[in-house]
Protein backbone atom coordinates (compact mmCIF):
# COMPACT_ATOMS: atom_id res chain seq x y z
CA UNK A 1 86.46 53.61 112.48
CA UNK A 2 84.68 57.42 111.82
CA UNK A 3 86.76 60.43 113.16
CA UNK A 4 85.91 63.54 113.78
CA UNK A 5 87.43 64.63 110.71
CA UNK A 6 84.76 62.59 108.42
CA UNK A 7 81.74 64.24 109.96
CA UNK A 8 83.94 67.58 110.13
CA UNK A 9 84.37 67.64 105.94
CA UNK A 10 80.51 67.38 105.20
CA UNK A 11 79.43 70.23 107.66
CA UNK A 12 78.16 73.29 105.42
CA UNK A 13 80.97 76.29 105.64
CA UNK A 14 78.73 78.22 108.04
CA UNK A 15 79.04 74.90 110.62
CA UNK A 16 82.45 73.97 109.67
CA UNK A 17 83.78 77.44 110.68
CA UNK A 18 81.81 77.88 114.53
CA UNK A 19 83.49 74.46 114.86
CA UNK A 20 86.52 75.69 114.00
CA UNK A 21 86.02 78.50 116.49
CA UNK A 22 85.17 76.48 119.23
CA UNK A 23 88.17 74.15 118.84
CA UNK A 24 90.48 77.06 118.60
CA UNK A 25 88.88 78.45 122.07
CA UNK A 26 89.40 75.03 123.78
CA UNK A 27 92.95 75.47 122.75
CA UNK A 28 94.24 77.61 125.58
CA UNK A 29 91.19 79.66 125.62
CA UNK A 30 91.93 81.50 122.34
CA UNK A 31 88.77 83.57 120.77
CA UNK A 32 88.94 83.40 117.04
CA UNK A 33 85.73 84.33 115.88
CA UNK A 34 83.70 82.08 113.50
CA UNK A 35 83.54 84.87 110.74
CA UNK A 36 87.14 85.06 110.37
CA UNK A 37 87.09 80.58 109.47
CA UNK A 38 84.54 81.55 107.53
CA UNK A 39 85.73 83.73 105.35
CA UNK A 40 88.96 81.97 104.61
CA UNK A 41 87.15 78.13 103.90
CA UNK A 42 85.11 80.64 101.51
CA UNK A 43 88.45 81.97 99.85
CA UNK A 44 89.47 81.42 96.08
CA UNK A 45 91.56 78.42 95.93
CA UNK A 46 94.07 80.06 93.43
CA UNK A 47 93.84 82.60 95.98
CA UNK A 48 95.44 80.46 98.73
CA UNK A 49 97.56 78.42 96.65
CA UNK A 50 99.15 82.01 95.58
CA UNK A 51 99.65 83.08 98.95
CA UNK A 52 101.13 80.20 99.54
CA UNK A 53 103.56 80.50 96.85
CA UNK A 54 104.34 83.96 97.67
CA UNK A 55 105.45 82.96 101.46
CA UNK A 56 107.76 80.27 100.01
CA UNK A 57 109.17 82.61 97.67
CA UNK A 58 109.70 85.30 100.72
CA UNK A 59 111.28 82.61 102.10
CA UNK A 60 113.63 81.84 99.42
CA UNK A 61 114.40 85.56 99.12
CA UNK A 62 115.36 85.65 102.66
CA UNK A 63 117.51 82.63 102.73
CA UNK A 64 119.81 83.99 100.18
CA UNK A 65 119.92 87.23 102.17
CA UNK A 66 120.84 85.97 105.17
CA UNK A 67 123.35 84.28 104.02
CA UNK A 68 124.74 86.84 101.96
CA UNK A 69 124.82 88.82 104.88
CA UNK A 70 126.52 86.17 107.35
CA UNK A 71 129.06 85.22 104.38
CA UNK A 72 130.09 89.38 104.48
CA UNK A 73 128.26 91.61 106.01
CA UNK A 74 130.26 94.97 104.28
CA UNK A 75 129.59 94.11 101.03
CA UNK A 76 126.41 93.11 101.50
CA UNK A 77 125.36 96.38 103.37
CA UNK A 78 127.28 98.23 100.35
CA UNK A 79 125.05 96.12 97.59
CA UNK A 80 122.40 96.93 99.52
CA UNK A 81 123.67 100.85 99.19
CA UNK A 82 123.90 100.51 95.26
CA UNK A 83 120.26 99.32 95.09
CA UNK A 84 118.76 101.96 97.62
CA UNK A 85 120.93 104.41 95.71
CA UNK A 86 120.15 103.13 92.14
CA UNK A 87 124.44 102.76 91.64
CA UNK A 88 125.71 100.16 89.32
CA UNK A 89 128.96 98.78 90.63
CA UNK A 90 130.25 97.89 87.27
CA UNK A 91 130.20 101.34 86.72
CA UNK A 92 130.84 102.97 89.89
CA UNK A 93 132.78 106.34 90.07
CA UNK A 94 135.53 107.05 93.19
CA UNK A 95 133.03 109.25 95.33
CA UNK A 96 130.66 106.83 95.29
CA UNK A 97 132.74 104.26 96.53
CA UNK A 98 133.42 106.35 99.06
């Protein structure tokens, strides 16, 4: 059985993106415009594959934040001091504990 998907994949990029734009509008009305499909089917795939990669890294990043932050929330607001302040702990002096 053909889907819409099989006809879809062999439209030229032009085509495939007003398609795109008219799908997204018969999904609660939203108006995407066809330019904006176009331009990212016309993207670099080591482009998207590195944005990609950088939003799972973000993501990773924040993970280990948060829980930092829920495990203790002092010393990770005071780590987050040292860095902002460029202080090594390891090497911190009284009045900058303080």
């Amino acid at each position: 059985m053909k889907t819409a998907y099989d006809e879809f994949n062999r439209f030229p990029v032009a085509k495939m993106a007003q398609t795109m734009s008219d799908m997204t509008f018969l999904y609660k009305e939203m108006r995407v415009p066809a330019k904006h499909y176009k331009d990212l089917l016309g993207k670099p795939l080591a482009e998207m594959v590195e944005d990609s990669v950088s939003i799972n890294l973000l993501n990773t990043y924040y993970k280990t934040l948060k829980t930092l932050l829920d495990e203790n929330p002092k010393w990770f607001m005071q780590a987050l001091l040292c860095l902002d302040l460029k202080i090594t702990p390891a090497n911190i002096k009284a009045e900058e504990l303080q």
